[in-house]
C-alpha atoms as a PDB file:
ATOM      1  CA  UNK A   1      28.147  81.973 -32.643  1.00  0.00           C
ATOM      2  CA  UNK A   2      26.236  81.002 -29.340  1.00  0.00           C
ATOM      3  CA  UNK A   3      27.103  77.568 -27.660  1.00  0.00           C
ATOM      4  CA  UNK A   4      28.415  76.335 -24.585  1.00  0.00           C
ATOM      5  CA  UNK A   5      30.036  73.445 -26.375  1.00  0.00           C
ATOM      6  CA  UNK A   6      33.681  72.459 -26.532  1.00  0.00           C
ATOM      7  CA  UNK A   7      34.585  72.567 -30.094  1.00  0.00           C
ATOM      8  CA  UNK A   8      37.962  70.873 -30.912  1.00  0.00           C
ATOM      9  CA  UNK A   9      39.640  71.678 -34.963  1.00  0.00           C
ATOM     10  CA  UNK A  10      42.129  69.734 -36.307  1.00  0.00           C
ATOM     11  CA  UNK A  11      44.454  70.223 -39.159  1.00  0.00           C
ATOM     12  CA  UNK A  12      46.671  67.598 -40.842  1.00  0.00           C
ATOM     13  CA  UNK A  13      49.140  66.497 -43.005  1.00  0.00           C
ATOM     14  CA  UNK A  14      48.245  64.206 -45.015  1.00  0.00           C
ATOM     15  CA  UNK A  15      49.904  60.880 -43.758  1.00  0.00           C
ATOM     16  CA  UNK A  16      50.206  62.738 -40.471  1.00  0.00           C
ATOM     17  CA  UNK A  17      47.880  60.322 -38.421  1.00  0.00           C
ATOM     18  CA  UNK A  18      45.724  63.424 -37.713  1.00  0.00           C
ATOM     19  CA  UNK A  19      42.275  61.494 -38.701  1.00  0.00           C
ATOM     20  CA  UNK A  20      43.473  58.746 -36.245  1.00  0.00           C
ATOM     21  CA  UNK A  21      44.397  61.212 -33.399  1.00  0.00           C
ATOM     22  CA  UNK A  22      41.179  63.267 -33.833  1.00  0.00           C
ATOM     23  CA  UNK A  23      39.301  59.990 -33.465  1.00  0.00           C
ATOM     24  CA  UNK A  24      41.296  58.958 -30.547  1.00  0.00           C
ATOM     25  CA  UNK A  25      40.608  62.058 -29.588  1.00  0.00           C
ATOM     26  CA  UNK A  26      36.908  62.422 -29.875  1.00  0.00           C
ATOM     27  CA  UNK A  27      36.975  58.535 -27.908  1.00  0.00           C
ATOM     28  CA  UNK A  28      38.996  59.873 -25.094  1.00  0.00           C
ATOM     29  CA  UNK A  29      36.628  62.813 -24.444  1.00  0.00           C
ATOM     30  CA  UNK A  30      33.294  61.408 -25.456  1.00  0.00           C
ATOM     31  CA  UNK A  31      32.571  64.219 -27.732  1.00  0.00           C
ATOM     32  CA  UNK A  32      31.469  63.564 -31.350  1.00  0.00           C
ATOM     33  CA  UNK A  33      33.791  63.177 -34.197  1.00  0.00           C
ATOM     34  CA  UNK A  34      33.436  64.522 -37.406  1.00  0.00           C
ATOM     35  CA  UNK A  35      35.571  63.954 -40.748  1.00  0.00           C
ATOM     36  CA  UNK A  36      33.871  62.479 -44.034  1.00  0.00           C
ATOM     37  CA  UNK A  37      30.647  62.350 -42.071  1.00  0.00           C
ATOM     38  CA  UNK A  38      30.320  66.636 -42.431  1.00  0.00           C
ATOM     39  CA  UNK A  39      29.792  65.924 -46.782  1.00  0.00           C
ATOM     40  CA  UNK A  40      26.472  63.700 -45.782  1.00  0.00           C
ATOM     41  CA  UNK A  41      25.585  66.357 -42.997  1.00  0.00           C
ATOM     42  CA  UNK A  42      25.580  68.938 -45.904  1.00  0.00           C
ATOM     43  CA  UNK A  43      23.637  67.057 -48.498  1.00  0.00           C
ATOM     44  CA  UNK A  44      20.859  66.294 -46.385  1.00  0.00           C
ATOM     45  CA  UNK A  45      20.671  70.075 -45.180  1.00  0.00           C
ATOM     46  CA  UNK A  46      21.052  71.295 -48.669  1.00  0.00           C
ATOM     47  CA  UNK A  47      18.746  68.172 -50.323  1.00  0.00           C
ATOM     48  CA  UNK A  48      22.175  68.083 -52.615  1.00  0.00           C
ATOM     49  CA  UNK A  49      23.510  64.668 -53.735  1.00  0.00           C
ATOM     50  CA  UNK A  50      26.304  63.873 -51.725  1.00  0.00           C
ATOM     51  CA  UNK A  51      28.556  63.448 -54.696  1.00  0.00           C
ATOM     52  CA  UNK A  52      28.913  66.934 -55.257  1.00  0.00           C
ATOM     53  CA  UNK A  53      30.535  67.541 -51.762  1.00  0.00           C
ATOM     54  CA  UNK A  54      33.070  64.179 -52.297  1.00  0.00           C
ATOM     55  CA  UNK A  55      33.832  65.315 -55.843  1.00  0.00           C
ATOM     56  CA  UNK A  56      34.955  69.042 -54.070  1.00  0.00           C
ATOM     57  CA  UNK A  57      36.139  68.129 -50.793  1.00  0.00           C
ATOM     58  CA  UNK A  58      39.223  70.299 -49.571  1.00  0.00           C
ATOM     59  CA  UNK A  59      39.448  71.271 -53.418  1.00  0.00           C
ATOM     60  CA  UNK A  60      40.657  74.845 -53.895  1.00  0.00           C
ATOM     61  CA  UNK A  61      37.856  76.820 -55.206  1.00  0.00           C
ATOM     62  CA  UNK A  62      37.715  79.841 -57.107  1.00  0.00           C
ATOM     63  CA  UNK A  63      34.569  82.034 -56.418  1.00  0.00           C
ATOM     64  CA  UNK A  64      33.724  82.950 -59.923  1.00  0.00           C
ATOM     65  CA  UNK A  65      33.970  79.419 -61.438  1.00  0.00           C
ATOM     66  CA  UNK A  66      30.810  77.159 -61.763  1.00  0.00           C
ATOM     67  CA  UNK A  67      30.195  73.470 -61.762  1.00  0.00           C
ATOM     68  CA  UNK A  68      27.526  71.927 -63.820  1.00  0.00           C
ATOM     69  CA  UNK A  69      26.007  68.805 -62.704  1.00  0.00           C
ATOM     70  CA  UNK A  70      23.317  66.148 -64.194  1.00  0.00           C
ATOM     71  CA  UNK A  71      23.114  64.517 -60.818  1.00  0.00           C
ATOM     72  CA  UNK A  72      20.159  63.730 -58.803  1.00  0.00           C
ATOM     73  CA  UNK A  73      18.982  65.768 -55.748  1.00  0.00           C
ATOM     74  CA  UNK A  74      18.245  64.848 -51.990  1.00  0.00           C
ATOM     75  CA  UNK A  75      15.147  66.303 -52.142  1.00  0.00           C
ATOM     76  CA  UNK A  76      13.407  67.191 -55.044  1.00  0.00           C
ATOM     77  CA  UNK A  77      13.425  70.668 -57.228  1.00  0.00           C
ATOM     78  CA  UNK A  78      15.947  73.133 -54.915  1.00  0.00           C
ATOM     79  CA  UNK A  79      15.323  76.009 -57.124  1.00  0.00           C
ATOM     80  CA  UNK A  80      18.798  77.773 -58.814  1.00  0.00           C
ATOM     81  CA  UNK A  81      21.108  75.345 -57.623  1.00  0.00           C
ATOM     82  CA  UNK A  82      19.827  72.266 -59.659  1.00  0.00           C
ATOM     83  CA  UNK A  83      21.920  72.400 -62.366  1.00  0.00           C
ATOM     84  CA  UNK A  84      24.412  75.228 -61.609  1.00  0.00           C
ATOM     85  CA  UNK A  85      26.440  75.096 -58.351  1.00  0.00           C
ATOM     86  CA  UNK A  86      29.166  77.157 -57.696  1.00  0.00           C
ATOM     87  CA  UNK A  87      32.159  75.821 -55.049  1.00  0.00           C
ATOM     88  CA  UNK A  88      31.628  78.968 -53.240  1.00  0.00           C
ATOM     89  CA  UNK A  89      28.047  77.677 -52.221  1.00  0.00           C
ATOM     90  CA  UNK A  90      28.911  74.571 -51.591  1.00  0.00           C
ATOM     91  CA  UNK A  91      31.091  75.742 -48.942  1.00  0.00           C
ATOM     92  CA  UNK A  92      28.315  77.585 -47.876  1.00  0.00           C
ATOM     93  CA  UNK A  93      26.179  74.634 -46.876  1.00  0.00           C
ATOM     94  CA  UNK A  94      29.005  72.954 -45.907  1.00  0.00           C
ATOM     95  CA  UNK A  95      29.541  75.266 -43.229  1.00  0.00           C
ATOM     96  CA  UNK A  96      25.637  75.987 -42.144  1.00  0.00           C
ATOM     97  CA  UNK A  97      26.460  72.098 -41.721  1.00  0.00           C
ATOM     98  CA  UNK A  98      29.515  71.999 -39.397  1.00  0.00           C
ATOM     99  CA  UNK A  99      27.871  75.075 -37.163  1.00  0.00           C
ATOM    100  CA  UNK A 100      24.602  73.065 -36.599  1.00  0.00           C
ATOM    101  CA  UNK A 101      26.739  69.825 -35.813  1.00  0.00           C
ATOM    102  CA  UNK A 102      28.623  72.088 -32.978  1.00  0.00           C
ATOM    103  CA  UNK A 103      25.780  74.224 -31.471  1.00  0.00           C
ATOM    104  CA  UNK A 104      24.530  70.332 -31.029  1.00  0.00           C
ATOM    105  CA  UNK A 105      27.270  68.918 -29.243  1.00  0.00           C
ATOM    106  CA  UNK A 106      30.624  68.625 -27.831  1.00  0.00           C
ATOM    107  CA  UNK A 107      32.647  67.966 -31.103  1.00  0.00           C
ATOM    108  CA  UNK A 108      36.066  66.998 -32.794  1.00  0.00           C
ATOM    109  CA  UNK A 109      36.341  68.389 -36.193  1.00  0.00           C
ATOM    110  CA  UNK A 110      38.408  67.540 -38.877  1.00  0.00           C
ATOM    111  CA  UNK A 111      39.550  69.710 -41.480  1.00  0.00           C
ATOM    112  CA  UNK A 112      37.186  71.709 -43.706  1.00  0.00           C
ATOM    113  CA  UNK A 113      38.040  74.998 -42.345  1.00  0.00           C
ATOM    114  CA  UNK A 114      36.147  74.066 -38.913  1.00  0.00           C
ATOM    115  CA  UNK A 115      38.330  75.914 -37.332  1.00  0.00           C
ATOM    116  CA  UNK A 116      37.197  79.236 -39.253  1.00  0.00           C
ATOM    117  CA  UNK A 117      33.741  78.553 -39.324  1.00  0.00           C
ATOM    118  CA  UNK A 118      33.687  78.190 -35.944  1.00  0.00           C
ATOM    119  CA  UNK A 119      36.201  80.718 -35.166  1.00  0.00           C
ATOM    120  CA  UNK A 120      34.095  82.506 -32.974  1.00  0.00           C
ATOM    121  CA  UNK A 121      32.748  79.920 -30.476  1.00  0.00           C
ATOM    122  CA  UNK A 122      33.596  80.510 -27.249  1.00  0.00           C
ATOM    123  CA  UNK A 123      34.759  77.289 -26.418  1.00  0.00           C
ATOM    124  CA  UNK A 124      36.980  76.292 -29.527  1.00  0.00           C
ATOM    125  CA  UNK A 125      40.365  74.940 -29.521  1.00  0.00           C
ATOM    126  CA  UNK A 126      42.544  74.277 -32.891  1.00  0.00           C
ATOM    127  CA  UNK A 127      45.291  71.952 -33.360  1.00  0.00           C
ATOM    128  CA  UNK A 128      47.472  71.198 -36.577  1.00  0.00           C
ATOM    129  CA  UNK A 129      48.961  67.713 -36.664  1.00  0.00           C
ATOM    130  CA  UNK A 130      52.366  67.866 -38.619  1.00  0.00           C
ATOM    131  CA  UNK A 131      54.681  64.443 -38.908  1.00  0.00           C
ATOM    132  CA  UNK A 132      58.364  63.588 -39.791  1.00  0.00           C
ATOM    133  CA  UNK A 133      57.933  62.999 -44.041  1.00  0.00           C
ATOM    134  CA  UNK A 134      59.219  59.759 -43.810  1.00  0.00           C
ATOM    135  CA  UNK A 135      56.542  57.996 -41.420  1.00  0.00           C
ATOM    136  CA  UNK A 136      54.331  59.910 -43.826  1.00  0.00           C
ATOM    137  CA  UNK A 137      55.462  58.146 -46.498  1.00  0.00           C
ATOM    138  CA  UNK A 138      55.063  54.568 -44.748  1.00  0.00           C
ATOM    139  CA  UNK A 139      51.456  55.284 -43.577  1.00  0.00           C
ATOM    140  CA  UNK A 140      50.391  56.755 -47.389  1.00  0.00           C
ATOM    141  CA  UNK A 141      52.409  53.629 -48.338  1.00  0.00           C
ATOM    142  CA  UNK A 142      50.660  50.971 -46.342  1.00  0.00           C
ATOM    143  CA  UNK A 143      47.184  52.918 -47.148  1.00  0.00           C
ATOM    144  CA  UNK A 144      47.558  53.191 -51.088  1.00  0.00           C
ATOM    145  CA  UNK A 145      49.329  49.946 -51.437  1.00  0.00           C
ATOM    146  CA  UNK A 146      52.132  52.013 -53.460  1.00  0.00           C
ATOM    147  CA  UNK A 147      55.884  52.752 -53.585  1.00  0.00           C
ATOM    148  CA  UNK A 148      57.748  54.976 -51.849  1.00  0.00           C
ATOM    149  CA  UNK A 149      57.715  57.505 -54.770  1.00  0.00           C
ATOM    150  CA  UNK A 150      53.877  57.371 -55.587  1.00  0.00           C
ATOM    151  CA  UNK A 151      53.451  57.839 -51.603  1.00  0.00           C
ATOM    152  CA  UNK A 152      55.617  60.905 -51.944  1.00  0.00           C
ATOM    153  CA  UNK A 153      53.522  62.323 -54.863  1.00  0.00           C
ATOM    154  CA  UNK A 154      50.418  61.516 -52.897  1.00  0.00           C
ATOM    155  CA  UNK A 155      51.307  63.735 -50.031  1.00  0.00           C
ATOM    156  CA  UNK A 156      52.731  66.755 -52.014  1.00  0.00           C
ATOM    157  CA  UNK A 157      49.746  66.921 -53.929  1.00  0.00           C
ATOM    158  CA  UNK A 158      47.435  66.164 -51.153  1.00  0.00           C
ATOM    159  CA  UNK A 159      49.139  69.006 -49.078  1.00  0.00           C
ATOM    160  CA  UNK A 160      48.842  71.398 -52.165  1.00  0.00           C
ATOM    161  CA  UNK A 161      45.671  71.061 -52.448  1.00  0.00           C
ATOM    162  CA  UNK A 162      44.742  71.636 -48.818  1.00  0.00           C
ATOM    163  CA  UNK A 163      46.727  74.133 -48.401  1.00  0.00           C
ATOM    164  CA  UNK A 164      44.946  75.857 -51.106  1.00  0.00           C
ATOM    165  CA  UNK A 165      41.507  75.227 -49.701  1.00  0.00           C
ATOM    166  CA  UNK A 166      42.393  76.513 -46.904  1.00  0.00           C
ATOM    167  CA  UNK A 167      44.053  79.644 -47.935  1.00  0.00           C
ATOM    168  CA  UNK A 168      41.361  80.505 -49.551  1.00  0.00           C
ATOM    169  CA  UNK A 169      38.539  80.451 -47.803  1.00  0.00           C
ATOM    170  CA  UNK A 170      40.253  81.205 -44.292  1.00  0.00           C
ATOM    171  CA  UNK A 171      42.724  84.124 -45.369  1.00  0.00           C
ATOM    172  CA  UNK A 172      45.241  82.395 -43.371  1.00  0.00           C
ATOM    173  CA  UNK A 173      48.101  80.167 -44.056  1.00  0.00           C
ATOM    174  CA  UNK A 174      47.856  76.125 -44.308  1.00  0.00           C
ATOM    175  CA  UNK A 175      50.049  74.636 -41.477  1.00  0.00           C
ATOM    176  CA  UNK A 176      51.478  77.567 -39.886  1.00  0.00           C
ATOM    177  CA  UNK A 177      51.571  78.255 -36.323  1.00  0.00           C
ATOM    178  CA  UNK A 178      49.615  81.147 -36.313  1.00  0.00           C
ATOM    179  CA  UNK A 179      46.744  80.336 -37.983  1.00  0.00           C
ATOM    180  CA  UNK A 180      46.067  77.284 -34.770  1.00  0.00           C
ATOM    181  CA  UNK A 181      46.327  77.305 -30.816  1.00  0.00           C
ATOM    182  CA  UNK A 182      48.502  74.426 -31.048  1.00  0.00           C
ATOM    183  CA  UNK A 183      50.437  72.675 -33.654  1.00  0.00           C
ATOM    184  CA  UNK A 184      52.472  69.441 -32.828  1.00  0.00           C
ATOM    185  CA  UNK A 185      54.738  66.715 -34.546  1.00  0.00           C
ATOM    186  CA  UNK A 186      53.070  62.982 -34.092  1.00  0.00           C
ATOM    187  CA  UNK A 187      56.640  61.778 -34.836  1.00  0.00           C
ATOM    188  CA  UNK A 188      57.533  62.797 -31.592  1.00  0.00           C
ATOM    189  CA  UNK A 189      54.919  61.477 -29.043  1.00  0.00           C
ATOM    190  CA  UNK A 190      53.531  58.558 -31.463  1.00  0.00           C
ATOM    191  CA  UNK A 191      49.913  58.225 -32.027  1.00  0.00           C
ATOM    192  CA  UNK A 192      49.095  57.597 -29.028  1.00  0.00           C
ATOM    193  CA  UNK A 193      51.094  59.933 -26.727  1.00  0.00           C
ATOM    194  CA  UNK A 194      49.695  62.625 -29.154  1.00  0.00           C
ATOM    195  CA  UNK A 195      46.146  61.906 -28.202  1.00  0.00           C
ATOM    196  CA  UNK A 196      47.096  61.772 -24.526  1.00  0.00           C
ATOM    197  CA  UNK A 197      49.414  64.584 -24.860  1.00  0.00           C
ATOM    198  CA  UNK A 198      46.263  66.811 -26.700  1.00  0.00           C
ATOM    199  CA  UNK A 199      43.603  65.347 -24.065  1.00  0.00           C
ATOM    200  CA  UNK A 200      44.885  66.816 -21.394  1.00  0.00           C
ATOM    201  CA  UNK A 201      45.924  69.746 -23.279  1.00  0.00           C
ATOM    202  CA  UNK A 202      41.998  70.325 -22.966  1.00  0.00           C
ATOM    203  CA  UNK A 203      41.394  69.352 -19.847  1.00  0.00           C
ATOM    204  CA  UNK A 204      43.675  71.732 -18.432  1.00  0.00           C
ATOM    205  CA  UNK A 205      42.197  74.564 -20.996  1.00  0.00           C
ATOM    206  CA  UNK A 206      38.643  73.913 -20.033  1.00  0.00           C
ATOM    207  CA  UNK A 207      39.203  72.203 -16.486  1.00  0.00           C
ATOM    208  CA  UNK A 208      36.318  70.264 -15.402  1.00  0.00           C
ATOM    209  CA  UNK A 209      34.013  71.257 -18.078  1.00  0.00           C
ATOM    210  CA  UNK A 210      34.851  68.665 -20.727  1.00  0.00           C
ATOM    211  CA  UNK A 211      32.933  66.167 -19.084  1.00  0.00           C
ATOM    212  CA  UNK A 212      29.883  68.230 -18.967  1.00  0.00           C
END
């Protein structure tokens, strides 16, 4: 991949604050930020509806299963994947999506494997946001609107099931230090301090080129 852009992955727990800090993030440095937004990237690309990329997102996906669909497209006929779309090509637009988004721009991904897709930029950094389980359990709390023991179940089968996703399609493992530049505990730092701690984590990396 060819682009002189700063491309910043991030990983998360769920519960973590990760979305937050990437945001922060993405404010601090004036790049672009990309979460949700990467599903409506890839249905316009692909002339898909955008429900089929919701209905899959971070889903584990096994390459010889198929998903059939009455649901209408973007644009028009689109030949073989009308009515039969497998979660293998979804992931495929998905990521056409996410490399045209970062040959555009400075960006701040989120999730979604970025950090494989764009593995070989020459200006990408990945972090993995990890938190202590009980402010996890406040934030999915406070979110849902649930007890403590739904907000538990939330997060262990939200982690599952991005773990999975990720396992799969990357070849590497969900959450562990190897698979990212940097991993760090929000618990420690706060929100905040994580987003200031991470800012000038990049700064430092990529000196006075993050403001270009």
């Amino acid at each position: 991949m060819e682009t002189s852009n700063i491309i910043i992955t991030v990983g998360r727990q769920l519960g973590s604050g990760g979305k937050e800090i990437a945001s922060l993030l993405a404010q601090r440095l004036g790049y672009k930020m990309y979460d949700s937004e990467l599903l409506n990237l890839a249905a316009k690309e692909s002339g898909l509806c955008e429900r089929l990329f919701e209905r899959n997102d971070e889903q584990k996906a096994f390459s010889k299963s198929f998903f059939r669909y009455n649901l209408p497209l973007i644009g028009g006929e689109h030949g073989m994947f009308q009515d039969e779309l497998s979660q293998d090509t979804l992931f495929k637009f998905q990521s056409e999506a996410i490399i045209k988004a970062a040959e555009a721009d400075n960006c701040v991904f989120v999730g979604r494997c970025a950090d494989y897709i764009l593995r070989d930029a020459p200006r990408m950094i990945s972090f993995f946001v990890t938190a202590n389980l009980e402010e996890r359990i406040q934030r999915v709390m406070q979110r849902q609107q649930c007890d403590e023991k739904k907000a538990a179940a939330i997060i262990h089968e939200g982690d599952e099931r991005r773990a999975a996703y990720y396992d799969f399609y990357t070849g590497k493992t969900w959450g562990h230090g190897f698979s990212y530049d940097l991993c760090i505990n929000s618990s420690i730092l706060g929100v905040r301090g994580t987003v200031d701690f991470l800012g000038r984590f990049v700064e430092t990396k990529f000196s006075k080129q993050c403001g270009e």
